[in-house]
N, C-alpha and C. Protein backbone atom coordinates (compact mmCIF):
# COMPACT_ATOMS: atom_id res chain seq x y z
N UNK A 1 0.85 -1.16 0.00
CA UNK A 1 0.00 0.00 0.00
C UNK A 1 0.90 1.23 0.00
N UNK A 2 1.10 2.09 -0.62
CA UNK A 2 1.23 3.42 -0.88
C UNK A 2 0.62 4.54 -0.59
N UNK A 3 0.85 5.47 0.13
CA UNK A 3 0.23 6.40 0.48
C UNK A 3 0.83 7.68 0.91
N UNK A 4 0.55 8.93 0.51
CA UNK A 4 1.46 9.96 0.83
C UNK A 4 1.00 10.62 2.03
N UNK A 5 1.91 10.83 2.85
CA UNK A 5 2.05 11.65 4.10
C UNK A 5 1.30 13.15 3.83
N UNK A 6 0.47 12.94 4.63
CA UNK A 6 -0.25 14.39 4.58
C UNK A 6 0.21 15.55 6.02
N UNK A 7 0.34 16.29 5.95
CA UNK A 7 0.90 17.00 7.11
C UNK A 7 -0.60 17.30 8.00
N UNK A 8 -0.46 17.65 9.03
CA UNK A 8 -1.54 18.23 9.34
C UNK A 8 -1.99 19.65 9.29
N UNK A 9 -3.71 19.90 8.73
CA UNK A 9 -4.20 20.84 7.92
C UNK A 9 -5.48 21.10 8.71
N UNK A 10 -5.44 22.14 9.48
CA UNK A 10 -6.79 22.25 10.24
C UNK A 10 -7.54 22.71 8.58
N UNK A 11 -7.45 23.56 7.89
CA UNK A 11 -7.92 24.55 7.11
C UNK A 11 -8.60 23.44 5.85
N UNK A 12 -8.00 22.11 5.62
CA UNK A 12 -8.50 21.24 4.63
C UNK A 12 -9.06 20.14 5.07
N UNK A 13 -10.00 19.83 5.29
CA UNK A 13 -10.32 18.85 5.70
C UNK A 13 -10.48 17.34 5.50
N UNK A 14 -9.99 17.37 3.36
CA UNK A 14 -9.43 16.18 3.24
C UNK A 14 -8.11 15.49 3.75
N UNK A 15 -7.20 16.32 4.19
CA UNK A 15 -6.08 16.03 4.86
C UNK A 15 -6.15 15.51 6.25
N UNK A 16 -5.53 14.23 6.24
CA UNK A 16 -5.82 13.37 7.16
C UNK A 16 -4.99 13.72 8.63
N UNK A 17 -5.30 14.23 10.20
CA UNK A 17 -4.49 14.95 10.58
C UNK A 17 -4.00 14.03 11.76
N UNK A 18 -4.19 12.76 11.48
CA UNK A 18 -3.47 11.59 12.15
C UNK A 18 -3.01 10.40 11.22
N UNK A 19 -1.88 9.85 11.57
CA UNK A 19 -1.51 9.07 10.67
C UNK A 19 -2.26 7.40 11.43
N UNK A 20 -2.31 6.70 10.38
CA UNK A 20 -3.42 4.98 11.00
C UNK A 20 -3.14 4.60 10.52
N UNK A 21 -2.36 3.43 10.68
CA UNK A 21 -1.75 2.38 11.24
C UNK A 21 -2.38 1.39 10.00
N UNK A 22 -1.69 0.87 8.78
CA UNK A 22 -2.63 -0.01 7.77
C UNK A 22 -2.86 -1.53 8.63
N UNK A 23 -3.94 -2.24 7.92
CA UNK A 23 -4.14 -3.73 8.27
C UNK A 23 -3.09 -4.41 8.22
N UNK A 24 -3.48 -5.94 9.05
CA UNK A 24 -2.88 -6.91 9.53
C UNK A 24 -2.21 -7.57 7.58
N UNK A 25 -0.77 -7.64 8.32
CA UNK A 25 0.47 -7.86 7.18
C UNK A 25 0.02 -6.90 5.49
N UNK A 26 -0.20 -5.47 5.84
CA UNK A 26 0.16 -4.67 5.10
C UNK A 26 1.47 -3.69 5.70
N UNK A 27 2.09 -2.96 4.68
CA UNK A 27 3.01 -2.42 4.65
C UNK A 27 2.76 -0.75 4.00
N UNK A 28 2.92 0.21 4.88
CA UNK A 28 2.04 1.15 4.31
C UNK A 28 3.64 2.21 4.46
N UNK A 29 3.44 2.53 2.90
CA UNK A 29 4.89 3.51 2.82
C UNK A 29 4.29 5.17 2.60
N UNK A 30 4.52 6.11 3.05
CA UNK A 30 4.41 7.23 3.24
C UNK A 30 5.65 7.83 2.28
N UNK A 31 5.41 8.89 1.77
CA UNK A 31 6.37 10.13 1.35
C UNK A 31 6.27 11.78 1.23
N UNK A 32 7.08 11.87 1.24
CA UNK A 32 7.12 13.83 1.32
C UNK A 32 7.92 14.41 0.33
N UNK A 33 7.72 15.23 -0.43
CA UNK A 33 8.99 16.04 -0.62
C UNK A 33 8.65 17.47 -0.27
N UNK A 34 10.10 18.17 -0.89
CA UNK A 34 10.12 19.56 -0.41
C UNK A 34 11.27 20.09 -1.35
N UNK A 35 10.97 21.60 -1.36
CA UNK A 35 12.14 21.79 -2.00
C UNK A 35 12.74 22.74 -1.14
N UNK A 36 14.52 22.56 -1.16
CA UNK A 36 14.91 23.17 -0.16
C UNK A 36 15.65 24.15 -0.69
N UNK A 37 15.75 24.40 -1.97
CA UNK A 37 16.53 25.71 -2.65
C UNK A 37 15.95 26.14 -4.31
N UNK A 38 16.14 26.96 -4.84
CA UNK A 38 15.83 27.13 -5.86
C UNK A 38 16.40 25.99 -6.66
N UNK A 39 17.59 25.45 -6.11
CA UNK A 39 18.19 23.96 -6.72
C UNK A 39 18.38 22.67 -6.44
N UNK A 40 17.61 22.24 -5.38
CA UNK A 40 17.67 21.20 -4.49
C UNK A 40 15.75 21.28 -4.37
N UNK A 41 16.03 19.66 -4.23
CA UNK A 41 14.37 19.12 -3.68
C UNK A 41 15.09 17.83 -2.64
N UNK A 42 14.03 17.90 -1.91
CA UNK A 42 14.60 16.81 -0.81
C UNK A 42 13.04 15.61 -0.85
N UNK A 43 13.59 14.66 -0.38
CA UNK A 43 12.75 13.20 -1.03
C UNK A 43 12.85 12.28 0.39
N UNK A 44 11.78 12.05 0.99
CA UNK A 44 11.98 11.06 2.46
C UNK A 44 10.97 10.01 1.86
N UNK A 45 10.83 9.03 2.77
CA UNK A 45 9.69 7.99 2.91
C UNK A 45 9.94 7.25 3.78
N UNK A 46 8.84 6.55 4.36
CA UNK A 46 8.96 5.21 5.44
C UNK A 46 7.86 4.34 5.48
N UNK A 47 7.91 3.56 5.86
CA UNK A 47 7.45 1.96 5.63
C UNK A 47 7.45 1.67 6.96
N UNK A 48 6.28 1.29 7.67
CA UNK A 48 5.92 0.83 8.55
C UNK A 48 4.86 -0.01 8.52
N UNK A 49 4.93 -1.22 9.93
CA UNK A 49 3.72 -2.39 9.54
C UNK A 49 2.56 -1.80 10.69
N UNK A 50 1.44 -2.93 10.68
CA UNK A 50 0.21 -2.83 11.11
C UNK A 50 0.63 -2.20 12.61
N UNK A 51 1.73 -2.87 13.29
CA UNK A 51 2.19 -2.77 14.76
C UNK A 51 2.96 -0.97 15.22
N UNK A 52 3.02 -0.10 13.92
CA UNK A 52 3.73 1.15 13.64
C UNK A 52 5.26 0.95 13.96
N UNK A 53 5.55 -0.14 13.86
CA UNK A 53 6.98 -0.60 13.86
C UNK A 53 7.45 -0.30 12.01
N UNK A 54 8.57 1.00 12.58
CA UNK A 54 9.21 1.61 11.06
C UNK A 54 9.92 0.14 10.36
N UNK A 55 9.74 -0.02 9.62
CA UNK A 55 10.61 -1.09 8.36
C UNK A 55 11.89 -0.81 7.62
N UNK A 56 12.15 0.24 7.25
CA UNK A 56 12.34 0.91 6.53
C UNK A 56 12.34 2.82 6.31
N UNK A 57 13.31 3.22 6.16
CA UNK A 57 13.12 4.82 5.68
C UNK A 57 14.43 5.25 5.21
N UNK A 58 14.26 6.25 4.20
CA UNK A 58 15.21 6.74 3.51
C UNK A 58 14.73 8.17 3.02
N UNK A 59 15.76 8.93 2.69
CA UNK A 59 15.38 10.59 2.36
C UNK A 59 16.52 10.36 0.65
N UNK A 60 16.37 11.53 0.52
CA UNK A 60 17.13 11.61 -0.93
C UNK A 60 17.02 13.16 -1.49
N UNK A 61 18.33 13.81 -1.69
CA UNK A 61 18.19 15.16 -2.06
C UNK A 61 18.75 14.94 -3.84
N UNK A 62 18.52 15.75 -4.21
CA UNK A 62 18.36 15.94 -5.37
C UNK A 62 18.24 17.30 -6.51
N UNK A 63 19.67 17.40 -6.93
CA UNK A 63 19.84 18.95 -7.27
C UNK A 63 19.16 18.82 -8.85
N UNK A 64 18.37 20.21 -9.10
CA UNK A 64 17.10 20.23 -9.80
C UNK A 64 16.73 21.59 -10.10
N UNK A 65 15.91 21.69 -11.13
CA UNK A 65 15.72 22.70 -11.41
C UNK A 65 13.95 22.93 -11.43
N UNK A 66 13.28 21.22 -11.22
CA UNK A 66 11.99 21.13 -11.68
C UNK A 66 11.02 22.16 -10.82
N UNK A 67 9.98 21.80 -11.22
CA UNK A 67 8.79 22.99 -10.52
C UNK A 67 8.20 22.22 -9.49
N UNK A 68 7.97 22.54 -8.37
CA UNK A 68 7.39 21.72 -7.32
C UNK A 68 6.37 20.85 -7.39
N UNK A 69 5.47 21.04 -8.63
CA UNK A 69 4.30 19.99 -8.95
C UNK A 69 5.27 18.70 -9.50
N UNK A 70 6.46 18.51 -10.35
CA UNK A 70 7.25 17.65 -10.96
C UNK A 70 8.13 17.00 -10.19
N UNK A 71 8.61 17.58 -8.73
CA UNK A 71 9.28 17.06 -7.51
C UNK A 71 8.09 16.21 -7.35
N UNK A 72 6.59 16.42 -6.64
CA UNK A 72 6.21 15.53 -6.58
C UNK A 72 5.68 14.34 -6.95
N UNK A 73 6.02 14.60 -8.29
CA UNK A 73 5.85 13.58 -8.95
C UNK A 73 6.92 12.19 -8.70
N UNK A 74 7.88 12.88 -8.81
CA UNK A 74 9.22 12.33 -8.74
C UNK A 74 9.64 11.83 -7.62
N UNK A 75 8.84 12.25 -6.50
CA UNK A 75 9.10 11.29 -5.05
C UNK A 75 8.11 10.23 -4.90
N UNK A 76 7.00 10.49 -5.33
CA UNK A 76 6.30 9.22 -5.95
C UNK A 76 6.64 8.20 -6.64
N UNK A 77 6.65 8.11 -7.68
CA UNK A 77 8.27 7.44 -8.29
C UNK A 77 9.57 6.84 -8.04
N UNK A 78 9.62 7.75 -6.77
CA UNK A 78 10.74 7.21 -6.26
C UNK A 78 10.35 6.21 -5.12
N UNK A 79 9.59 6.59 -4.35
CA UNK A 79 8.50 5.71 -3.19
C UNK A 79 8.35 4.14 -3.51
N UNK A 80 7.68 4.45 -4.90
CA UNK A 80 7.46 3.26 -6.18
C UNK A 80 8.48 2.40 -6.18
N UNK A 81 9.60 3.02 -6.30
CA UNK A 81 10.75 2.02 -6.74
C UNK A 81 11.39 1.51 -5.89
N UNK A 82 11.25 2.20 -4.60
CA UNK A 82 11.82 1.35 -2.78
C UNK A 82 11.25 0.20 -2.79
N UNK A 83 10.38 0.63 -2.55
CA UNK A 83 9.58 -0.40 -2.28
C UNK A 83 9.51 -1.71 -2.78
């Protein structure tokens, strides 16, 4: 299961403002990015089971020029391919 980390958002209310814990022997990977310079985007994720015991996590920076809608694309993608 795949799923992106939502921060918490009083103001949106589709944004989920607790993170839950997926079912028994799923593996639920989260990601973020960000960009941290006009030339850098930064790339995390983690993988944790039903028990919120982390599995797994890794970040990844990445010098860039893309537009922040195309970072996130690209940490998706990248999420994709950990996994």
């Amino acid at each position: 299961m795949i799923g992106e980390d939502h921060k918490a958002n009083d103001s949106d209310p589709t944004h989920p403002t607790v993170w839950k814990c997926p079912g028994v022997s799923i593996i639920k990977i989260n990601f973020d990015d960000s960009v941290m310079s006009q030339n850098n985007i930064g790339m995390d994720m983690v993988a944790r089971d039903h028990n919120n015991l982390m599995l797994a996590g890794a970040t990844w920076t990445v010098p860039t020029v893309f537009e922040p809608r195309i970072a996130k694309v690209l940490c998706y993608r990248w999420a994709i391919h950990l996994s």
